[in-house]
PDB file of N, CA and C in Angstrom:
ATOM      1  N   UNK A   1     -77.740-115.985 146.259  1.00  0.00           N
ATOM      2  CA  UNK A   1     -78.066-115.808 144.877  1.00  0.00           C
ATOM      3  C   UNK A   1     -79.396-116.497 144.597  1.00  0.00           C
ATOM      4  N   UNK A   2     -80.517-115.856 143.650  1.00  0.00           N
ATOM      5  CA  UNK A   2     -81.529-116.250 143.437  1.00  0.00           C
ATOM      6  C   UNK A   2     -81.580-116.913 142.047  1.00  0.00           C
ATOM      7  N   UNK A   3     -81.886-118.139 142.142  1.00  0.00           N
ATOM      8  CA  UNK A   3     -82.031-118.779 141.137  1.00  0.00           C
ATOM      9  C   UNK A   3     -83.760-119.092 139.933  1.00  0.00           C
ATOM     10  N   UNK A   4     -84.139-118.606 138.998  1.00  0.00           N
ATOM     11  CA  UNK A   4     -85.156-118.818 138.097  1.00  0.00           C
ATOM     12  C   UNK A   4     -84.669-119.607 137.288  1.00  0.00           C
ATOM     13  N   UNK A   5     -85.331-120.650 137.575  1.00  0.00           N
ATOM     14  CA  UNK A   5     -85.320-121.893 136.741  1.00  0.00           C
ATOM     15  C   UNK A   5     -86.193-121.732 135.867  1.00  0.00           C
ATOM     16  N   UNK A   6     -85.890-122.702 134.659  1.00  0.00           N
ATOM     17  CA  UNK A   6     -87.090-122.928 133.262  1.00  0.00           C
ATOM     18  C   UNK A   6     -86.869-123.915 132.868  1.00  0.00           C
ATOM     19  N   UNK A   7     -87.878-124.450 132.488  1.00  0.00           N
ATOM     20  CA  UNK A   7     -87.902-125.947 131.713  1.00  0.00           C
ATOM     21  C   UNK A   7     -88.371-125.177 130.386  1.00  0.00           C
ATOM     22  N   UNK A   8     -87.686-125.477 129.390  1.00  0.00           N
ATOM     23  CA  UNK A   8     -88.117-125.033 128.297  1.00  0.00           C
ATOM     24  C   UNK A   8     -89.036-126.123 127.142  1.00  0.00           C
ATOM     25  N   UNK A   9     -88.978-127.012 128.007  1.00  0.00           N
ATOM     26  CA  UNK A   9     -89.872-128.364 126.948  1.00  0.00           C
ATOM     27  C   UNK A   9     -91.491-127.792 127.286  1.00  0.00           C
ATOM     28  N   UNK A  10     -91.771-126.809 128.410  1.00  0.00           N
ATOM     29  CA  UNK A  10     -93.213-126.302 128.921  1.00  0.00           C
ATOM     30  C   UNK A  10     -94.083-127.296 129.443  1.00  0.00           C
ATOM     31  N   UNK A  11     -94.997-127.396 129.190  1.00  0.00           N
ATOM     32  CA  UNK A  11     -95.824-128.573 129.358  1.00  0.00           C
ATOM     33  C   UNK A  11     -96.248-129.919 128.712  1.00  0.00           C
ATOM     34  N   UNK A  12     -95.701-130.827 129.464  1.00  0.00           N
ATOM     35  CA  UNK A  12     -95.749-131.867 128.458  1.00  0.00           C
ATOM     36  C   UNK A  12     -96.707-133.266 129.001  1.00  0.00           C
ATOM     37  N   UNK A  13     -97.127-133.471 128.112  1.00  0.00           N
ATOM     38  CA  UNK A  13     -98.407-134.591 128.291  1.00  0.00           C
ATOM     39  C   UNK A  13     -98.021-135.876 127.762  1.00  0.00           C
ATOM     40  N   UNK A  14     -97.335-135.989 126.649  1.00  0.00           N
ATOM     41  CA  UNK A  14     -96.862-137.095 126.000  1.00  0.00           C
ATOM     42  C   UNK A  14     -95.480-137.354 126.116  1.00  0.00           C
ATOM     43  N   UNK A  15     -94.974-138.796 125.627  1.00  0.00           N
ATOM     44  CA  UNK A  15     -93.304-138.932 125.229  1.00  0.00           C
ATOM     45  C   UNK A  15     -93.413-138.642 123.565  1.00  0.00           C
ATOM     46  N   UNK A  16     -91.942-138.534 123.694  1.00  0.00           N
ATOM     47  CA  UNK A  16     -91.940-139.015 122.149  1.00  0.00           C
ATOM     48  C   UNK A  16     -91.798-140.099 121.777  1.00  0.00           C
ATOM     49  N   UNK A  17     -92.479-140.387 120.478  1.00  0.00           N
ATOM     50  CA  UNK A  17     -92.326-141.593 120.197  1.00  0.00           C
ATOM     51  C   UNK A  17     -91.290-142.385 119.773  1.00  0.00           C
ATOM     52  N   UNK A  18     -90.578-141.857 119.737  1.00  0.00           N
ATOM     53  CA  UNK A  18     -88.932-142.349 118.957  1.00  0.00           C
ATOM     54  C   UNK A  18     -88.258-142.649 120.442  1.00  0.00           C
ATOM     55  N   UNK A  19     -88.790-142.662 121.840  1.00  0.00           N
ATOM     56  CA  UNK A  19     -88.421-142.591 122.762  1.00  0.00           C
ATOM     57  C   UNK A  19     -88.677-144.389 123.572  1.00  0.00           C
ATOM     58  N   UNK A  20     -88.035-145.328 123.545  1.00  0.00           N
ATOM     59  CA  UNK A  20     -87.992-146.486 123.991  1.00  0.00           C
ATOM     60  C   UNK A  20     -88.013-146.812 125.506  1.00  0.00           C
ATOM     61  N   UNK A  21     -89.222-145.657 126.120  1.00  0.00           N
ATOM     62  CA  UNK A  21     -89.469-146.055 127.457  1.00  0.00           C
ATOM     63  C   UNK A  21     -90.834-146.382 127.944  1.00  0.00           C
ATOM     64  N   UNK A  22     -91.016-146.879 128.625  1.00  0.00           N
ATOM     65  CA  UNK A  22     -92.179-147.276 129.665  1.00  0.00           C
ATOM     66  C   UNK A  22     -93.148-145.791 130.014  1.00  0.00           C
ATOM     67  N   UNK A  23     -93.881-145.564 130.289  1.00  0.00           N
ATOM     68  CA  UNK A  23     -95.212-144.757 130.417  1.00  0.00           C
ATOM     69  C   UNK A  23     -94.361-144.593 131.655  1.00  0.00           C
ATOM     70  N   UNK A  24     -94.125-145.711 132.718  1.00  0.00           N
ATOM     71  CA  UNK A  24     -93.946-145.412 134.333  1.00  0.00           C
ATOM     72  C   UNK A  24     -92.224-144.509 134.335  1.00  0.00           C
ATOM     73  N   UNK A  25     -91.708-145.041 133.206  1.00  0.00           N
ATOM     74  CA  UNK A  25     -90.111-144.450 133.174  1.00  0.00           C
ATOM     75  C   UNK A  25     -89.664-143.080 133.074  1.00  0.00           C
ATOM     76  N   UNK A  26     -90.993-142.691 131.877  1.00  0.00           N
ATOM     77  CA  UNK A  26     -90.719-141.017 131.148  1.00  0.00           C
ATOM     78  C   UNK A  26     -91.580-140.577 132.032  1.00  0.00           C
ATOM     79  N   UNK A  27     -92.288-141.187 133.214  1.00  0.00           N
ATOM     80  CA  UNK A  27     -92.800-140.147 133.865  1.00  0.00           C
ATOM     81  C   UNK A  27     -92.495-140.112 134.971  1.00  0.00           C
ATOM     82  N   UNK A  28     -91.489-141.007 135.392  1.00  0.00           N
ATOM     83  CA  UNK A  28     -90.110-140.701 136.615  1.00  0.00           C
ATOM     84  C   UNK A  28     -89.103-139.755 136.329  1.00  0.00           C
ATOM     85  N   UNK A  29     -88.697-139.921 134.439  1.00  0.00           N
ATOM     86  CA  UNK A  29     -87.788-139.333 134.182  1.00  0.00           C
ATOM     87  C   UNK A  29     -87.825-137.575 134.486  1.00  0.00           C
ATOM     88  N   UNK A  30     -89.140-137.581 133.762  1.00  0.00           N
ATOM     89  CA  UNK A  30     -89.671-135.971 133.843  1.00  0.00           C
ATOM     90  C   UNK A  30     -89.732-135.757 134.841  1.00  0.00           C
ATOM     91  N   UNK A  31     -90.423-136.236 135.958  1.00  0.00           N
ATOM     92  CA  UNK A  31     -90.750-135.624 137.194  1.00  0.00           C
ATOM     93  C   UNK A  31     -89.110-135.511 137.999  1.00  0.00           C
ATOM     94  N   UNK A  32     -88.508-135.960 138.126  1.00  0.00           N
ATOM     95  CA  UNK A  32     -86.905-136.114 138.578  1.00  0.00           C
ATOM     96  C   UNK A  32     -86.380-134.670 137.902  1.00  0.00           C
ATOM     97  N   UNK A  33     -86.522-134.530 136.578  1.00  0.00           N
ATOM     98  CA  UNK A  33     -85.694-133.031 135.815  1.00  0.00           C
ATOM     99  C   UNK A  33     -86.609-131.940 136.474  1.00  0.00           C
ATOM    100  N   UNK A  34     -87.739-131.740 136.513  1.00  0.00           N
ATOM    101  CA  UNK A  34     -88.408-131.119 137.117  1.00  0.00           C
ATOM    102  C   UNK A  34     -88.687-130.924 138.639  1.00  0.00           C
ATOM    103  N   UNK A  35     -88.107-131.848 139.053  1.00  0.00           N
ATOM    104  CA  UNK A  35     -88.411-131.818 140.713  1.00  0.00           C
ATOM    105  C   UNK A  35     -86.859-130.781 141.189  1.00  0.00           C
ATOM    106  N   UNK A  36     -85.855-131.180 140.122  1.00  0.00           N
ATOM    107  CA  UNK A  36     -84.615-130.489 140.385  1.00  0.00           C
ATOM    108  C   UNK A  36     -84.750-129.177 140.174  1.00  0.00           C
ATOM    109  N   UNK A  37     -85.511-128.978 139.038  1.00  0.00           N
ATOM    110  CA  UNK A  37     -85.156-127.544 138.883  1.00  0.00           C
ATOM    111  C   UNK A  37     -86.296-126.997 139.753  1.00  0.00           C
ATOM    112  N   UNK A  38     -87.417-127.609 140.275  1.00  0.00           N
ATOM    113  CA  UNK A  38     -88.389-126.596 141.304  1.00  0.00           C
ATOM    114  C   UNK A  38     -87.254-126.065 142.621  1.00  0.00           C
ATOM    115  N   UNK A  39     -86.672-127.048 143.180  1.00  0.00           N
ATOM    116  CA  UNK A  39     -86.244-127.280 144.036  1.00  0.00           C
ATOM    117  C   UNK A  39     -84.719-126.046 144.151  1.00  0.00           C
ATOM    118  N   UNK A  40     -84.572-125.925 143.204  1.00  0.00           N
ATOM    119  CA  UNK A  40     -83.319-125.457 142.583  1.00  0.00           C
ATOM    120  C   UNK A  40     -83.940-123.400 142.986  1.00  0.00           C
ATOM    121  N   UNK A  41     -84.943-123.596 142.333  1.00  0.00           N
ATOM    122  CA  UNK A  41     -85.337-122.090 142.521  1.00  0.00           C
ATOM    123  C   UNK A  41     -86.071-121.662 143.612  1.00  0.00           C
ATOM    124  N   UNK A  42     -86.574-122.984 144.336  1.00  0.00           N
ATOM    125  CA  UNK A  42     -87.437-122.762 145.827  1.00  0.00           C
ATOM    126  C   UNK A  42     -86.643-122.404 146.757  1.00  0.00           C
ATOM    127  N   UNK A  43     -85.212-123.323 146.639  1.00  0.00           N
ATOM    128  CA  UNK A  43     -84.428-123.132 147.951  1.00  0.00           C
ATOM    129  C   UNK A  43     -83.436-122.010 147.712  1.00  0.00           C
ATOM    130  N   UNK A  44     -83.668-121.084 146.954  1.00  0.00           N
ATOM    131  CA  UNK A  44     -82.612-119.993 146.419  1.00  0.00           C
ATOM    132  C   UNK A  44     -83.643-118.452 146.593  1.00  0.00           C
ATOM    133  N   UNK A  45     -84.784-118.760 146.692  1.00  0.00           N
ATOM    134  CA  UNK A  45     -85.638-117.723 146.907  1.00  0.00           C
ATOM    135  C   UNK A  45     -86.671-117.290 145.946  1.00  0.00           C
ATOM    136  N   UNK A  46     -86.298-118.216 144.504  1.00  0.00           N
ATOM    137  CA  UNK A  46     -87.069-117.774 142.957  1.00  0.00           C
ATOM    138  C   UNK A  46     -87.974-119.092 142.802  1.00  0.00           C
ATOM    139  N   UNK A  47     -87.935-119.474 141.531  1.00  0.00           N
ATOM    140  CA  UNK A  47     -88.815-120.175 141.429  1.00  0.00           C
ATOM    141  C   UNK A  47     -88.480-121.011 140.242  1.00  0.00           C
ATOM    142  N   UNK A  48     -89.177-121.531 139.435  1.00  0.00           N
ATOM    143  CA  UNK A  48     -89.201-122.181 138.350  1.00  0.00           C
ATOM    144  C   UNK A  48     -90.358-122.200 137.507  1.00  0.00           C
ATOM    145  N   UNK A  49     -90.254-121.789 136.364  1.00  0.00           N
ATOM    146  CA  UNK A  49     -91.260-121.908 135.339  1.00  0.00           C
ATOM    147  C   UNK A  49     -91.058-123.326 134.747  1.00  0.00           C
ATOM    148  N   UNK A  50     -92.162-124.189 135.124  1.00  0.00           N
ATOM    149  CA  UNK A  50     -91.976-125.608 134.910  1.00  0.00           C
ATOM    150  C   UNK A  50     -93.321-125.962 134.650  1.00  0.00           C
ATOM    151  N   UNK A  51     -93.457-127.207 134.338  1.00  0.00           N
ATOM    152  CA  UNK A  51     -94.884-127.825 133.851  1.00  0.00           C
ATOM    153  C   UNK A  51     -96.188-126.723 132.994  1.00  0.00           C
ATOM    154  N   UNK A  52     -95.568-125.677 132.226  1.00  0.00           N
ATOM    155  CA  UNK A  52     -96.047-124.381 132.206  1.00  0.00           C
ATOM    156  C   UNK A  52     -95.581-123.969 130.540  1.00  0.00           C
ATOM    157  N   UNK A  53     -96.520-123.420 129.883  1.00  0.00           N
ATOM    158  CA  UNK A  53     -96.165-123.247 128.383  1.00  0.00           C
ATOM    159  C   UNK A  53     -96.623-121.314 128.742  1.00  0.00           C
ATOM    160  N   UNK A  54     -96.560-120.613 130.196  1.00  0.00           N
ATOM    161  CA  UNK A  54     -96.999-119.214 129.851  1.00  0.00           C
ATOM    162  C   UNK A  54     -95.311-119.156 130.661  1.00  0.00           C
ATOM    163  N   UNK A  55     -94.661-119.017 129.684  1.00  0.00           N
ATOM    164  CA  UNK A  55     -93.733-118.525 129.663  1.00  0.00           C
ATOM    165  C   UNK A  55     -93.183-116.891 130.175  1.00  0.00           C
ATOM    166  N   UNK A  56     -94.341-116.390 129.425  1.00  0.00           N
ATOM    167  CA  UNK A  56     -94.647-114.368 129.416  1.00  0.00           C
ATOM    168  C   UNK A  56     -94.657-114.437 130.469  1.00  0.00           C
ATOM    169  N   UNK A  57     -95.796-114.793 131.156  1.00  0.00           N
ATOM    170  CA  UNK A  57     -96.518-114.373 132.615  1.00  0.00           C
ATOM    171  C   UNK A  57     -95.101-114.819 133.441  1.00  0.00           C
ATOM    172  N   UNK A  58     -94.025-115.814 133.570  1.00  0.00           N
ATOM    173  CA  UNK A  58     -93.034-115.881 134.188  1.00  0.00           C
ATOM    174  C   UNK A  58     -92.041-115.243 134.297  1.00  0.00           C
ATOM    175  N   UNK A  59     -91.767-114.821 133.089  1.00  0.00           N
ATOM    176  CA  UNK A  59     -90.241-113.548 132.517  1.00  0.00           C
ATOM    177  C   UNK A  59     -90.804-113.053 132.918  1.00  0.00           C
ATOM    178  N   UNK A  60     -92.490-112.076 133.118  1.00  0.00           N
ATOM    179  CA  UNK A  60     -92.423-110.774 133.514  1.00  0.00           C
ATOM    180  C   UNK A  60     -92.358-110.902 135.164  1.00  0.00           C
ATOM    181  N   UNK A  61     -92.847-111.908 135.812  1.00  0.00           N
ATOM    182  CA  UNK A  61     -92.862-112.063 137.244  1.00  0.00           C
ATOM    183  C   UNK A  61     -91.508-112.021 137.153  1.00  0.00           C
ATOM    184  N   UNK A  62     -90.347-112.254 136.658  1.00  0.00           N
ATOM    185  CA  UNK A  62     -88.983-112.595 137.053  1.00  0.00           C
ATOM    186  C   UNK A  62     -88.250-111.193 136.908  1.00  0.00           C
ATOM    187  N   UNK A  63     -88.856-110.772 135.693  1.00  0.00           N
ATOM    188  CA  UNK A  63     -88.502-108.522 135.762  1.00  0.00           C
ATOM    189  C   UNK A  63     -89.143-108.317 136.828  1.00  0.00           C
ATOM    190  N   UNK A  64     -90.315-108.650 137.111  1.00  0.00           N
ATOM    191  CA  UNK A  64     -90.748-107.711 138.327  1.00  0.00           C
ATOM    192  C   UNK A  64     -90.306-108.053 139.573  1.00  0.00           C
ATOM    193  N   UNK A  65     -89.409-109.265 139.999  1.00  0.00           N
ATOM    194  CA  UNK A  65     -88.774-109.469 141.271  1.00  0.00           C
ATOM    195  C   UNK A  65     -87.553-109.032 141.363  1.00  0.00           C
ATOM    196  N   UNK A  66     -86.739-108.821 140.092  1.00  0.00           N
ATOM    197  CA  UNK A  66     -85.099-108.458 140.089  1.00  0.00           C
ATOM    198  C   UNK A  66     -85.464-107.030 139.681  1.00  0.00           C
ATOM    199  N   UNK A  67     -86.172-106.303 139.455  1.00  0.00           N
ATOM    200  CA  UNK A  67     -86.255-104.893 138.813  1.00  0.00           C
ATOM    201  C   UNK A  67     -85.421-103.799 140.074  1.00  0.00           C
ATOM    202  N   UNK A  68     -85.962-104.431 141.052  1.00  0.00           N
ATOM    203  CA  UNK A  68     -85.419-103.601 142.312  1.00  0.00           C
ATOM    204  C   UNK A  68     -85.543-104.383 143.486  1.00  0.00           C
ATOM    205  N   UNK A  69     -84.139-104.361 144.347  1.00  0.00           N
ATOM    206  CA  UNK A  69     -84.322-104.673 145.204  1.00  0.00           C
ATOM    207  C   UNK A  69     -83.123-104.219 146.194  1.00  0.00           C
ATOM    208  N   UNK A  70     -82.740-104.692 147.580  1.00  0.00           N
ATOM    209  CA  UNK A  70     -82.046-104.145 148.356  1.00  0.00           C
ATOM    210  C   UNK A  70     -81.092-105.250 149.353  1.00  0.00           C
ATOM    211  N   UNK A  71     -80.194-105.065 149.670  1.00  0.00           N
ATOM    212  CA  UNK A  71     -78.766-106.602 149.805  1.00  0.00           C
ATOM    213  C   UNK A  71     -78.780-105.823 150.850  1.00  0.00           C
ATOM    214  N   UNK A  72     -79.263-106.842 152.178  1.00  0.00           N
ATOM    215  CA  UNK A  72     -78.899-106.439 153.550  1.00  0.00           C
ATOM    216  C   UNK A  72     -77.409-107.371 154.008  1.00  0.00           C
ATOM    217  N   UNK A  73     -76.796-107.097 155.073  1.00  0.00           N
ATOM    218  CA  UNK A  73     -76.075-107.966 155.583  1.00  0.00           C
ATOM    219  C   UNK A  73     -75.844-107.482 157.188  1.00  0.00           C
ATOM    220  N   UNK A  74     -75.555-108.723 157.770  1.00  0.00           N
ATOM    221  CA  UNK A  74     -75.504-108.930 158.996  1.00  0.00           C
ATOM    222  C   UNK A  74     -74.596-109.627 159.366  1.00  0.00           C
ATOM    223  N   UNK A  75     -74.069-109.213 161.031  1.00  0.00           N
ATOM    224  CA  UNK A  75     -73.044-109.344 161.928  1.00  0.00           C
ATOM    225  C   UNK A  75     -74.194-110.779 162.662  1.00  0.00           C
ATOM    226  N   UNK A  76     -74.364-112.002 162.821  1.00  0.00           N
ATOM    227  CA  UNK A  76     -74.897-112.763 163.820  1.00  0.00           C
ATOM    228  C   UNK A  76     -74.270-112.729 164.975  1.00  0.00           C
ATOM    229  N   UNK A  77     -75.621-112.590 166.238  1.00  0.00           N
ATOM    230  CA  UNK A  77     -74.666-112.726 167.569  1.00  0.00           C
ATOM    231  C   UNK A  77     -74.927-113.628 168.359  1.00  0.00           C
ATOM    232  N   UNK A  78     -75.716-114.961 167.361  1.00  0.00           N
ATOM    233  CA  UNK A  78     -75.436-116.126 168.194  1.00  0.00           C
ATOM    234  C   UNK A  78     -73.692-116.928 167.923  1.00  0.00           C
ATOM    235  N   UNK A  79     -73.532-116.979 169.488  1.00  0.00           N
ATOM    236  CA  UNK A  79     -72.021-117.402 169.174  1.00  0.00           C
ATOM    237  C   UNK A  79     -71.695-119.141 168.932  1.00  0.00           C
ATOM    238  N   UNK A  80     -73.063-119.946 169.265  1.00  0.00           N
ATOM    239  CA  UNK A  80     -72.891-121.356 168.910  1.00  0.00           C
ATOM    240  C   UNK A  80     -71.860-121.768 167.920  1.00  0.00           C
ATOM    241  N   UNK A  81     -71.019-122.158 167.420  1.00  0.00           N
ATOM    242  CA  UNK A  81     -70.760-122.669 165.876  1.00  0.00           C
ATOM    243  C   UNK A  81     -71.744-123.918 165.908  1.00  0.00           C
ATOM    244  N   UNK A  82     -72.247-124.919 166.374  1.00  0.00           N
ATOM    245  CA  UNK A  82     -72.849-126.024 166.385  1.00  0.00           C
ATOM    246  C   UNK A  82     -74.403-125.439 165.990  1.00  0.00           C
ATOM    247  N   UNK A  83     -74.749-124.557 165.940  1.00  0.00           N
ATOM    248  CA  UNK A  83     -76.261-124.153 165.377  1.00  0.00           C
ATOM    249  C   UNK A  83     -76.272-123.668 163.787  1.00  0.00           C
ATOM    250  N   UNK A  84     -76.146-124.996 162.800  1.00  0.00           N
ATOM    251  CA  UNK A  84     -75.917-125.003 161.379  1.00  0.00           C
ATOM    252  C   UNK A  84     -76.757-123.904 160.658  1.00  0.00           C
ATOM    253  N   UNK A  85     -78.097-124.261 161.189  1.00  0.00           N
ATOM    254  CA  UNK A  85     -79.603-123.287 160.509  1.00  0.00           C
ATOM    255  C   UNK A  85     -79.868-122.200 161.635  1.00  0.00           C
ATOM    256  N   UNK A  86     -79.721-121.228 160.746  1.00  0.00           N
ATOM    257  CA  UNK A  86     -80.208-119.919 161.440  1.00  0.00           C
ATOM    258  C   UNK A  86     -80.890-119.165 160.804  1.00  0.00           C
ATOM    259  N   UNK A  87     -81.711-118.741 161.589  1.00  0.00           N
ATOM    260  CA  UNK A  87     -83.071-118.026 161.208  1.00  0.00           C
ATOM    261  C   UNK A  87     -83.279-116.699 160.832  1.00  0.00           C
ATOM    262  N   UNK A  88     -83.685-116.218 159.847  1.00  0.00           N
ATOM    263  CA  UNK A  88     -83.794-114.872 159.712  1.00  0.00           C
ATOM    264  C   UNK A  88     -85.159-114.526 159.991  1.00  0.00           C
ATOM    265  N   UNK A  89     -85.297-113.040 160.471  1.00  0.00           N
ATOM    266  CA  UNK A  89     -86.560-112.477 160.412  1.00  0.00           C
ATOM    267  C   UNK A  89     -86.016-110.865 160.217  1.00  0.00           C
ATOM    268  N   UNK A  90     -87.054-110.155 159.127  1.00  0.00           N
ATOM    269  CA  UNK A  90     -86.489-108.532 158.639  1.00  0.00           C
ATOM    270  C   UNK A  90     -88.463-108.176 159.082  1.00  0.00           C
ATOM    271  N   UNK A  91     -88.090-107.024 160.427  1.00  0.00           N
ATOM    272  CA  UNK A  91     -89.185-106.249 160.895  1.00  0.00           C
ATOM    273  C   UNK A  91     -88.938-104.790 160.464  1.00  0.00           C
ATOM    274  N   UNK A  92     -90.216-104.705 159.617  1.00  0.00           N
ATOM    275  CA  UNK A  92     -90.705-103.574 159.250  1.00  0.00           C
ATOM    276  C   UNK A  92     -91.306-102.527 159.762  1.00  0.00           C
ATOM    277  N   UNK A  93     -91.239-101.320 160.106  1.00  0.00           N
ATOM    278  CA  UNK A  93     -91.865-100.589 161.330  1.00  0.00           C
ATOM    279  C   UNK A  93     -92.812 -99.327 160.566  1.00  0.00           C
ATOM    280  N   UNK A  94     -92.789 -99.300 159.390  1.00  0.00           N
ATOM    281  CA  UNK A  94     -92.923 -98.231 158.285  1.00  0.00           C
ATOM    282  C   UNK A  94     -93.782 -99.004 157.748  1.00  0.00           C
ATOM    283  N   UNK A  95     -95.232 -97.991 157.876  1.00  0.00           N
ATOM    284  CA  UNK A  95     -96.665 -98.243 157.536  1.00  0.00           C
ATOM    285  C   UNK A  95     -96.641 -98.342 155.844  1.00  0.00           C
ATOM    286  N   UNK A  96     -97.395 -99.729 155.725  1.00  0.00           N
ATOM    287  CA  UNK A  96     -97.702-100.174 154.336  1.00  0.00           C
ATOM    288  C   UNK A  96     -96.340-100.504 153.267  1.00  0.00           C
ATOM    289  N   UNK A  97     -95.160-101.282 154.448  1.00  0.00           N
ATOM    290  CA  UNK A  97     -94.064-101.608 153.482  1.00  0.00           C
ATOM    291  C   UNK A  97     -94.000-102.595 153.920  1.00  0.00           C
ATOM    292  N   UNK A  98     -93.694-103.678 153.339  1.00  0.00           N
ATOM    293  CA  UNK A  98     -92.957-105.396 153.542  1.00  0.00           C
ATOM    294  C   UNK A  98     -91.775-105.618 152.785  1.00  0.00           C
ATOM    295  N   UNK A  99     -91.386-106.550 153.827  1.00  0.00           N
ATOM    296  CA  UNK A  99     -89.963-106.756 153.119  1.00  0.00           C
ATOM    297  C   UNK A  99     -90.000-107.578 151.965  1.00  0.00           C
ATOM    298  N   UNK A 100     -91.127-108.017 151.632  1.00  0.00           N
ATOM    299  CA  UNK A 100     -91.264-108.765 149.808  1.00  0.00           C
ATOM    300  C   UNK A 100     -90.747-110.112 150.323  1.00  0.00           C
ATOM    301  N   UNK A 101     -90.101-110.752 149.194  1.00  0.00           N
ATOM    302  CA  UNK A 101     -89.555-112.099 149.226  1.00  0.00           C
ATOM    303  C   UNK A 101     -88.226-112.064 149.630  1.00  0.00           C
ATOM    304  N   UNK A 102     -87.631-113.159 150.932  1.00  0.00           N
ATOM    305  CA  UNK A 102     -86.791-113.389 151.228  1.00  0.00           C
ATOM    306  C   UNK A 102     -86.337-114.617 151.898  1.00  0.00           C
ATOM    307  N   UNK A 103     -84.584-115.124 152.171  1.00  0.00           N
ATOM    308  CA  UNK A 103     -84.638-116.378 152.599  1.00  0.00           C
ATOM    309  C   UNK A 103     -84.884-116.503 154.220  1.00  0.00           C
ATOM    310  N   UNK A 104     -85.554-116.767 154.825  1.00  0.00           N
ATOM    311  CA  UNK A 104     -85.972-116.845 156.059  1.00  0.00           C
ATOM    312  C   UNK A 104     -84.877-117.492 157.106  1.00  0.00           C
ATOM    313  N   UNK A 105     -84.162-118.506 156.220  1.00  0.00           N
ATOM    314  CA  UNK A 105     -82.935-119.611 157.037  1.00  0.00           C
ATOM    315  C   UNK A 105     -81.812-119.342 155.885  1.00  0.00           C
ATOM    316  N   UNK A 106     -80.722-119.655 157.145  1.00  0.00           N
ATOM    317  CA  UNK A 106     -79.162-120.155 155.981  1.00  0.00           C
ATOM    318  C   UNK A 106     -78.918-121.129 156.474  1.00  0.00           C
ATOM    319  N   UNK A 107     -77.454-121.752 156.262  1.00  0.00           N
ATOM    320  CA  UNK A 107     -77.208-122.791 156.715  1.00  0.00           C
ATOM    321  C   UNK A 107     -75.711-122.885 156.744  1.00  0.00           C
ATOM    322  N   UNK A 108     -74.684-122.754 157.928  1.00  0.00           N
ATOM    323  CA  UNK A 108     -73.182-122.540 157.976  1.00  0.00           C
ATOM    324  C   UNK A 108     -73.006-123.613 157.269  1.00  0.00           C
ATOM    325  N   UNK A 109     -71.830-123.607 156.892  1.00  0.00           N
ATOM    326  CA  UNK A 109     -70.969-124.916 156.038  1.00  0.00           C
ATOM    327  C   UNK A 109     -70.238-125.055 157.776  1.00  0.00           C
ATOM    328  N   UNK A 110     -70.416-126.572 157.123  1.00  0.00           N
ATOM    329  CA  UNK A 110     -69.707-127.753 158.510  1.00  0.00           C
ATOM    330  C   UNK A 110     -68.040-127.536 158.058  1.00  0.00           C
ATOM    331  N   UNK A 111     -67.268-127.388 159.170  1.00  0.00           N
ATOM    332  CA  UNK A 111     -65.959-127.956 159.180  1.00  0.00           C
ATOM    333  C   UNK A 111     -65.680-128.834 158.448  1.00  0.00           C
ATOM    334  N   UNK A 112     -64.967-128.591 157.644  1.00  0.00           N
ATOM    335  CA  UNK A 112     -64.230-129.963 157.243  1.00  0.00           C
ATOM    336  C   UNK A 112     -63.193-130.701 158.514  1.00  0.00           C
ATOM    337  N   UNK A 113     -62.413-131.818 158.240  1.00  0.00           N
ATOM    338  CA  UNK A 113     -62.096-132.543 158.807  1.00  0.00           C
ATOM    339  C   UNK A 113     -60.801-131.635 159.005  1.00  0.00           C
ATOM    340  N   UNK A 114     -59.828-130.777 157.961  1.00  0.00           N
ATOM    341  CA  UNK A 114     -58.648-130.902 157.665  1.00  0.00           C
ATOM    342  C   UNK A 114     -58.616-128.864 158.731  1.00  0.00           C
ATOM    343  N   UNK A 115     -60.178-128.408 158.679  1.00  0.00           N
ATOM    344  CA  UNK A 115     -60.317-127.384 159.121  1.00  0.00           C
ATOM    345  C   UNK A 115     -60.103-127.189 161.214  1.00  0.00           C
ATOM    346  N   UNK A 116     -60.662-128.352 161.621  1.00  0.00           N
ATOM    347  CA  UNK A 116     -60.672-129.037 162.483  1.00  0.00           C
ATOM    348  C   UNK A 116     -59.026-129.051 163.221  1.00  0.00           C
TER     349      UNK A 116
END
């Protein structure tokens, strides 16, 4: 699942003043809410409209990535279970097409203890 994140506070330069923190605090604080949600839409395949007041230019990049697209799935025939990250690669053989944006790696879920 692809995740588009938004910070809807946009770009922000100042605290507020009614706000009883340190210069070094609100700008740990922010960067921490924001580092989550980049992170949130990087590792899902989308993105995040963050530190950013063009809002437009993002919704429409976000219609134009979900407008169309195509859900492959696959049989893996590495038989390791101990190889957590596995790699994808989608080859195109058909002149002047790419496969666009996709996740390159997954990552199996570990055994639990009780699975074991």
């Amino acid at each position: 699942m692809t995740f588009y994140t938004i910070d809807p506070r946009g770009l922000m330069s100042m605290m507020d003043i009614d706000q009883n923190l340190t210069w070094e605090e609100w700008n740990d604080n922010l960067r921490e809410t924001v580092t989550s949600l980049q992170v949130l839409g990087e590792q899902t395949g989308g993105f995040c409209i963050c530190m950013s007041n063009k809002f437009k230019e993002g919704f429409a990049r976000i219609d134009a990535e979900t407008s169309d697209y195509y859900i492959l799935g696959y049989n893996s025939s590495n038989p390791d279970p101990l190889k957590y990250v596995r790699h994808i690669e989608i080859k195109i053989t058909r002149p002047g097409v790419s496969p666009g944006t996709y996740r390159d790696t997954y990552t199996l879920k570990r055994p639990s203890k009780r699975d074991k």
